[in-house]
C-alpha atoms as a PDB file:
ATOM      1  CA  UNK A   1       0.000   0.000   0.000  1.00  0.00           C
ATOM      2  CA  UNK A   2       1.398   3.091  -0.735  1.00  0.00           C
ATOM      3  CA  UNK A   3       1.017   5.503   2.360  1.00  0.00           C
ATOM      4  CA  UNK A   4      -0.161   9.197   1.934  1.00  0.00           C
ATOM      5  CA  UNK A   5      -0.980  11.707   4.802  1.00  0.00           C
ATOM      6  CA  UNK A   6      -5.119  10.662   4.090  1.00  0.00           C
ATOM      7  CA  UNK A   7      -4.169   7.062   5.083  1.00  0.00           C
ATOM      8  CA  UNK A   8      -3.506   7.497   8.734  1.00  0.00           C
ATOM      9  CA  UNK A   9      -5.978   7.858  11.515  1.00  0.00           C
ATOM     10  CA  UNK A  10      -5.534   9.257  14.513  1.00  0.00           C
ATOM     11  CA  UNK A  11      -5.756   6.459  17.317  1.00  0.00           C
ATOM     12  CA  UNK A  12      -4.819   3.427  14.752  1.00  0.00           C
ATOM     13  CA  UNK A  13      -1.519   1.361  14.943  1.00  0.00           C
ATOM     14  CA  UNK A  14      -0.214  -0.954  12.656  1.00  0.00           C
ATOM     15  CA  UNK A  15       1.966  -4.216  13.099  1.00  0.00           C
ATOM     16  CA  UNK A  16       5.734  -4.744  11.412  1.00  0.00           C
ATOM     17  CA  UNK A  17       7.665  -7.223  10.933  1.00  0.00           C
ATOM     18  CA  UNK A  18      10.836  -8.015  13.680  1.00  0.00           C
ATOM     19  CA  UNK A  19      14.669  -8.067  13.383  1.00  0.00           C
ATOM     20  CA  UNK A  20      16.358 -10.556  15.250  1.00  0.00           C
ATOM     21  CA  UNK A  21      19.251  -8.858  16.754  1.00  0.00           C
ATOM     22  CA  UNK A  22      23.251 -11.127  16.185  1.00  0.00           C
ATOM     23  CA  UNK A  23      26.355 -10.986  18.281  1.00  0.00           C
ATOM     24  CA  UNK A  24      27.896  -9.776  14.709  1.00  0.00           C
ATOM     25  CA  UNK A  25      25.439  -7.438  14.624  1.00  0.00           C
ATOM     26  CA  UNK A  26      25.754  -5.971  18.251  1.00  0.00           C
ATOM     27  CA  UNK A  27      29.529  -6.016  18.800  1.00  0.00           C
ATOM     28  CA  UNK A  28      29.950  -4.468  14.662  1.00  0.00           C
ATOM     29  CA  UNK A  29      27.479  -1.790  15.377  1.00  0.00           C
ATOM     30  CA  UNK A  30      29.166  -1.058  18.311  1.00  0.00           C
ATOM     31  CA  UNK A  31      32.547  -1.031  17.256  1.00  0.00           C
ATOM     32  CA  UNK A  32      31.613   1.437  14.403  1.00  0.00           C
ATOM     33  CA  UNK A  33      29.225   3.900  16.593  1.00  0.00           C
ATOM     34  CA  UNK A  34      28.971   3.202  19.998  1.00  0.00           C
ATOM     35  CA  UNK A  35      32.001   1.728  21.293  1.00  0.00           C
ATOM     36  CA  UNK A  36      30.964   1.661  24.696  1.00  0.00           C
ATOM     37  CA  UNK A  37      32.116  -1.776  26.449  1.00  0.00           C
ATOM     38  CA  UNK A  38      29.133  -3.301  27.406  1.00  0.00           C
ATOM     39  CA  UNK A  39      28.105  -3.319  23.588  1.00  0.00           C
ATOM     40  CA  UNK A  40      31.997  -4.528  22.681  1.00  0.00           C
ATOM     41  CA  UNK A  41      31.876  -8.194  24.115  1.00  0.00           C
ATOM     42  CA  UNK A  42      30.428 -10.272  26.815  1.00  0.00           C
ATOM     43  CA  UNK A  43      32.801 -10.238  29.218  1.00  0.00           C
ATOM     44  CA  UNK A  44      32.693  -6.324  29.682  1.00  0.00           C
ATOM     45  CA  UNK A  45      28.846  -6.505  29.238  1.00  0.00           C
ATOM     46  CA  UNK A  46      29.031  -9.446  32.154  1.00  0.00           C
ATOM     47  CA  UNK A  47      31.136  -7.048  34.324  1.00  0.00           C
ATOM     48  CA  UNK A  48      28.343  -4.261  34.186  1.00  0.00           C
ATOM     49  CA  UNK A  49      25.042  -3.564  35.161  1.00  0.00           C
ATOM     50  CA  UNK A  50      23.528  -5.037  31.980  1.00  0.00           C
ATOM     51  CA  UNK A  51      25.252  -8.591  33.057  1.00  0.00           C
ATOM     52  CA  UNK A  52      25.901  -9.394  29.691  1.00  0.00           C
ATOM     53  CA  UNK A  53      26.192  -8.026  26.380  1.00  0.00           C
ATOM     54  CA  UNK A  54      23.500  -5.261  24.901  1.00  0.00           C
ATOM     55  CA  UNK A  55      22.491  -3.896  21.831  1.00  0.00           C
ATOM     56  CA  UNK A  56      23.594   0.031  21.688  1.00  0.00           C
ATOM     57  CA  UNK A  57      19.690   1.641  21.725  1.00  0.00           C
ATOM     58  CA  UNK A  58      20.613   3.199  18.600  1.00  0.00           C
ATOM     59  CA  UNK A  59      21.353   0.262  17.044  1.00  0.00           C
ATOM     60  CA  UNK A  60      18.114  -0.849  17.853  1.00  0.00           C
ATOM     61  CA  UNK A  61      16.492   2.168  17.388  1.00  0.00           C
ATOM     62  CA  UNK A  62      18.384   2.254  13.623  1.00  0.00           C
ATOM     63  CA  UNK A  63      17.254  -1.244  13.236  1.00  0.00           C
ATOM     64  CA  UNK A  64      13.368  -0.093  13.619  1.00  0.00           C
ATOM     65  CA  UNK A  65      14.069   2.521  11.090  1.00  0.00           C
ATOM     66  CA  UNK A  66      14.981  -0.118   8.665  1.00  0.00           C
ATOM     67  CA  UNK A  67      11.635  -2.189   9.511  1.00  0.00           C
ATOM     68  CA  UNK A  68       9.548   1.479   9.021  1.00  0.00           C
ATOM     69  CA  UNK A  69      11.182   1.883   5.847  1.00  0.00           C
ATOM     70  CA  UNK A  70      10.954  -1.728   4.454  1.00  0.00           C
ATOM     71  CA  UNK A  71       7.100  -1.675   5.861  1.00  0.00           C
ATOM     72  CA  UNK A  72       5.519   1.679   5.466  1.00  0.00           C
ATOM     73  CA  UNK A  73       7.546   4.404   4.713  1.00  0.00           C
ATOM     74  CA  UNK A  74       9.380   2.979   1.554  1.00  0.00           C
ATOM     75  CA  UNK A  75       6.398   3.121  -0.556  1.00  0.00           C
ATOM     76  CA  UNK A  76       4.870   6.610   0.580  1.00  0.00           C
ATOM     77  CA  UNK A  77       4.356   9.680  -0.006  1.00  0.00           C
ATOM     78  CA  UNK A  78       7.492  10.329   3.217  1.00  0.00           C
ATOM     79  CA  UNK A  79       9.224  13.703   2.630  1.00  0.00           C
ATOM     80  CA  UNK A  80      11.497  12.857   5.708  1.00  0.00           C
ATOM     81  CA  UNK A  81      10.884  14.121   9.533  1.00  0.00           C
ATOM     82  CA  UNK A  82      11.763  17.234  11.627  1.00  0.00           C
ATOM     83  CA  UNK A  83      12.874  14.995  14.028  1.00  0.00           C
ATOM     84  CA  UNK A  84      12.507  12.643  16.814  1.00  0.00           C
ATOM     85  CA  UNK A  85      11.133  13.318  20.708  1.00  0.00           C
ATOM     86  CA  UNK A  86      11.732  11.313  23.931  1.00  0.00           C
ATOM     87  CA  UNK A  87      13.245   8.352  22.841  1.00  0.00           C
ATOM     88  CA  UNK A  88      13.113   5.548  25.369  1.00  0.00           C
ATOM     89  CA  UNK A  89      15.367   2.827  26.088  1.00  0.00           C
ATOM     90  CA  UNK A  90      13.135   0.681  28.248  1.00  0.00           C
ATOM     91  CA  UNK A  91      15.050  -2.869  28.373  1.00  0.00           C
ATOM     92  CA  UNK A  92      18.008  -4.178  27.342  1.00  0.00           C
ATOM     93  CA  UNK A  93      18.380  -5.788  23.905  1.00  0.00           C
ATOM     94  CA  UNK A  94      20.617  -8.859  23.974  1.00  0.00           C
ATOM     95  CA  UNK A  95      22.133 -11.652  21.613  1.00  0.00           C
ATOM     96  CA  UNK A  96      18.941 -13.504  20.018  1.00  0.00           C
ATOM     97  CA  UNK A  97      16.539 -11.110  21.104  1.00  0.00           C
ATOM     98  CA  UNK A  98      13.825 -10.554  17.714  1.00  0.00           C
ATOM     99  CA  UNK A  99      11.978  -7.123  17.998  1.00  0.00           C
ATOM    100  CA  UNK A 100       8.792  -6.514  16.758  1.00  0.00           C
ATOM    101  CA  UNK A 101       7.890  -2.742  15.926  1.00  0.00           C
ATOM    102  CA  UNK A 102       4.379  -1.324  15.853  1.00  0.00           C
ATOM    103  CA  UNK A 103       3.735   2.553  14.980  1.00  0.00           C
ATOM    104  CA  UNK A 104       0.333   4.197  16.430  1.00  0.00           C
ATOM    105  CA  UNK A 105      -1.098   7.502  15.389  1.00  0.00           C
ATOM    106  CA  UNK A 106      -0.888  10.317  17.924  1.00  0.00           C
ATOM    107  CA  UNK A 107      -1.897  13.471  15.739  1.00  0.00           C
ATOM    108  CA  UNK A 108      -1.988  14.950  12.670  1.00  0.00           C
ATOM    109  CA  UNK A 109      -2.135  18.358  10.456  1.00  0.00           C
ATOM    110  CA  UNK A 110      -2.103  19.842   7.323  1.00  0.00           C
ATOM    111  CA  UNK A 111       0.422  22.050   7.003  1.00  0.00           C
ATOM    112  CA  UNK A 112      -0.453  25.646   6.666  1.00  0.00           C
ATOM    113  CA  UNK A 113       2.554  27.125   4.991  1.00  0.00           C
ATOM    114  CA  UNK A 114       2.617  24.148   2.864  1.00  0.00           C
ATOM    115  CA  UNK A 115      -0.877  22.918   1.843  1.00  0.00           C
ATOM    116  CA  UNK A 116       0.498  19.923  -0.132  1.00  0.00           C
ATOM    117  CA  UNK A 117       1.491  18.107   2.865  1.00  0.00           C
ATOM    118  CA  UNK A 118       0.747  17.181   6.401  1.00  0.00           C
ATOM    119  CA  UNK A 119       2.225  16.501   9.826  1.00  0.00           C
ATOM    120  CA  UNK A 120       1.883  13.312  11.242  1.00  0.00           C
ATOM    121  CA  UNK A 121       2.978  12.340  15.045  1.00  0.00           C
ATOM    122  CA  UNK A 122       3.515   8.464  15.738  1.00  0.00           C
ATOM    123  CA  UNK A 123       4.883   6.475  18.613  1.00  0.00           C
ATOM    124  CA  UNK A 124       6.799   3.366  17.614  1.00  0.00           C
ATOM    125  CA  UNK A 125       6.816   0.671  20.582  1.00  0.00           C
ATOM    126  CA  UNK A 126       9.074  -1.765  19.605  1.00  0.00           C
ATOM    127  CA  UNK A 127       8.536  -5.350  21.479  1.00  0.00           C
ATOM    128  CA  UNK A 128      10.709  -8.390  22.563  1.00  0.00           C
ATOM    129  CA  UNK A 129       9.644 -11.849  21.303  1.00  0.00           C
ATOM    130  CA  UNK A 130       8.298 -11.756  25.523  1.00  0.00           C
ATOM    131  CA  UNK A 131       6.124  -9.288  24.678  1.00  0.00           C
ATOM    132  CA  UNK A 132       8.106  -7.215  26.887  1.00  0.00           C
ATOM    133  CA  UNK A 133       8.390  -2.971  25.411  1.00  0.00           C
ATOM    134  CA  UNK A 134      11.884  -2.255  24.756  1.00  0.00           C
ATOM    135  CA  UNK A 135      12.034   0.796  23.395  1.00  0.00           C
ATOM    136  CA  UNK A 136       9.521   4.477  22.415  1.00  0.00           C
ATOM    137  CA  UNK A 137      10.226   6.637  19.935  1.00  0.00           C
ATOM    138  CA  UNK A 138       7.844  10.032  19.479  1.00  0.00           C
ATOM    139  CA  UNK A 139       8.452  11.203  15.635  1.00  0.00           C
ATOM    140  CA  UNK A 140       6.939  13.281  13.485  1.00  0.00           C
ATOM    141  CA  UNK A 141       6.659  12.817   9.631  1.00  0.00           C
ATOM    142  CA  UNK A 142       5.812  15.042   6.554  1.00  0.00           C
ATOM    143  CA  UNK A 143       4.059  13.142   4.324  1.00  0.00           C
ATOM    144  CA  UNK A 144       2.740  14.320   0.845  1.00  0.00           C
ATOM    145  CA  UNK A 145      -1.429  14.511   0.364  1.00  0.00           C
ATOM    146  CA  UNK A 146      -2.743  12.289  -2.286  1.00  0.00           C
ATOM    147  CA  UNK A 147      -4.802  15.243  -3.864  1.00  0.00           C
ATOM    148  CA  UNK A 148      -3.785  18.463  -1.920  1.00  0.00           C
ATOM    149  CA  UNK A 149      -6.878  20.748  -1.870  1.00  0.00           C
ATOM    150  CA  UNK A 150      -8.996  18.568  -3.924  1.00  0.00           C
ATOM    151  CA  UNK A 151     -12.281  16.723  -2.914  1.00  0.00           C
ATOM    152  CA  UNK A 152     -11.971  14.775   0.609  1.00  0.00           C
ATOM    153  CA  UNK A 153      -8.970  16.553   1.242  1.00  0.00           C
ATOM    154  CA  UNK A 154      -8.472  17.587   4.945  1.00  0.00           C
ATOM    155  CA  UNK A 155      -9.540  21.606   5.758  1.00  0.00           C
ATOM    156  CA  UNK A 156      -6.602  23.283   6.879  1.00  0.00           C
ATOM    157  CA  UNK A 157      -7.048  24.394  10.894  1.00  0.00           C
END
């Protein structure tokens, strides 16, 4: 489906699909953007307050983005985001762990400079296979409308 600013409504989520997070994947991430040494092998991760080895949260949080793309955002009318609010590590991500991401609609606008496109604020709550919430992310999105100004458009407030 291809996604434009008249698809989402306020109050809906939607389901992705998961990433199931590697030791390659963890330590390489790591090593390239957040060496810290919990993230760098077990032994260090086993020696902190994690008690073994953890996911940096923005290599989770850069793994969602690649399930958002793949799933919504890829084939949509996406003109990129301002930017991201109060994002949440919740629980650790370890070795094996596969997270599922779902993205529910907070708010949205029509732009008023911009009548062509609209604002729309998501929370992504990305889950453990235990069900358990690992991590929030508040963004907002521009996203083209299908037919700005035509019939069924949204008014402008």
């Amino acid at each position: 489906m291809k996604y434009a600013f008249e698809d989402f409504e306020i109050g809906s989520a939607v389901q992705l699909s998961a990433h199931t997070f590697t030791r390659e994947e963890i330590v390489g991430f790591a090593e390239r953007y957040d060496p810290q040494p919990f993230h760098l092998s077990e032994e260090a991760g086993e020696a902190s307050h994690f008690g073994g080895l953890v996911a940096s949260g923005w290599n989770t949080c850069s793994a969602m983005m690649g399930i958002l793309v793949r799933d919504m955002v890829g084939d949509s009318t996406s003109m990129g985001s301002p930017g991201l609010d109060n994002i949440r590590w919740i629980k650790p991500v370890r070795v094996g762990d596969t997270v599922r991401l779902s993205v529910r609609v907070l708010d949205k606008r029509v732009s008023k400079s911009k009548p062509d496109r609209g604002i729309v604020q998501t929370r992504w709550e990305a889950h453990n296979q235990h069900g358990e919430l690992v991590l929030t992310v508040d963004s907002a999105a521009l996203f083209g409308l299908r037919e700005p100004g035509g019939e069924g458009s949204p008014r402008v407030v």
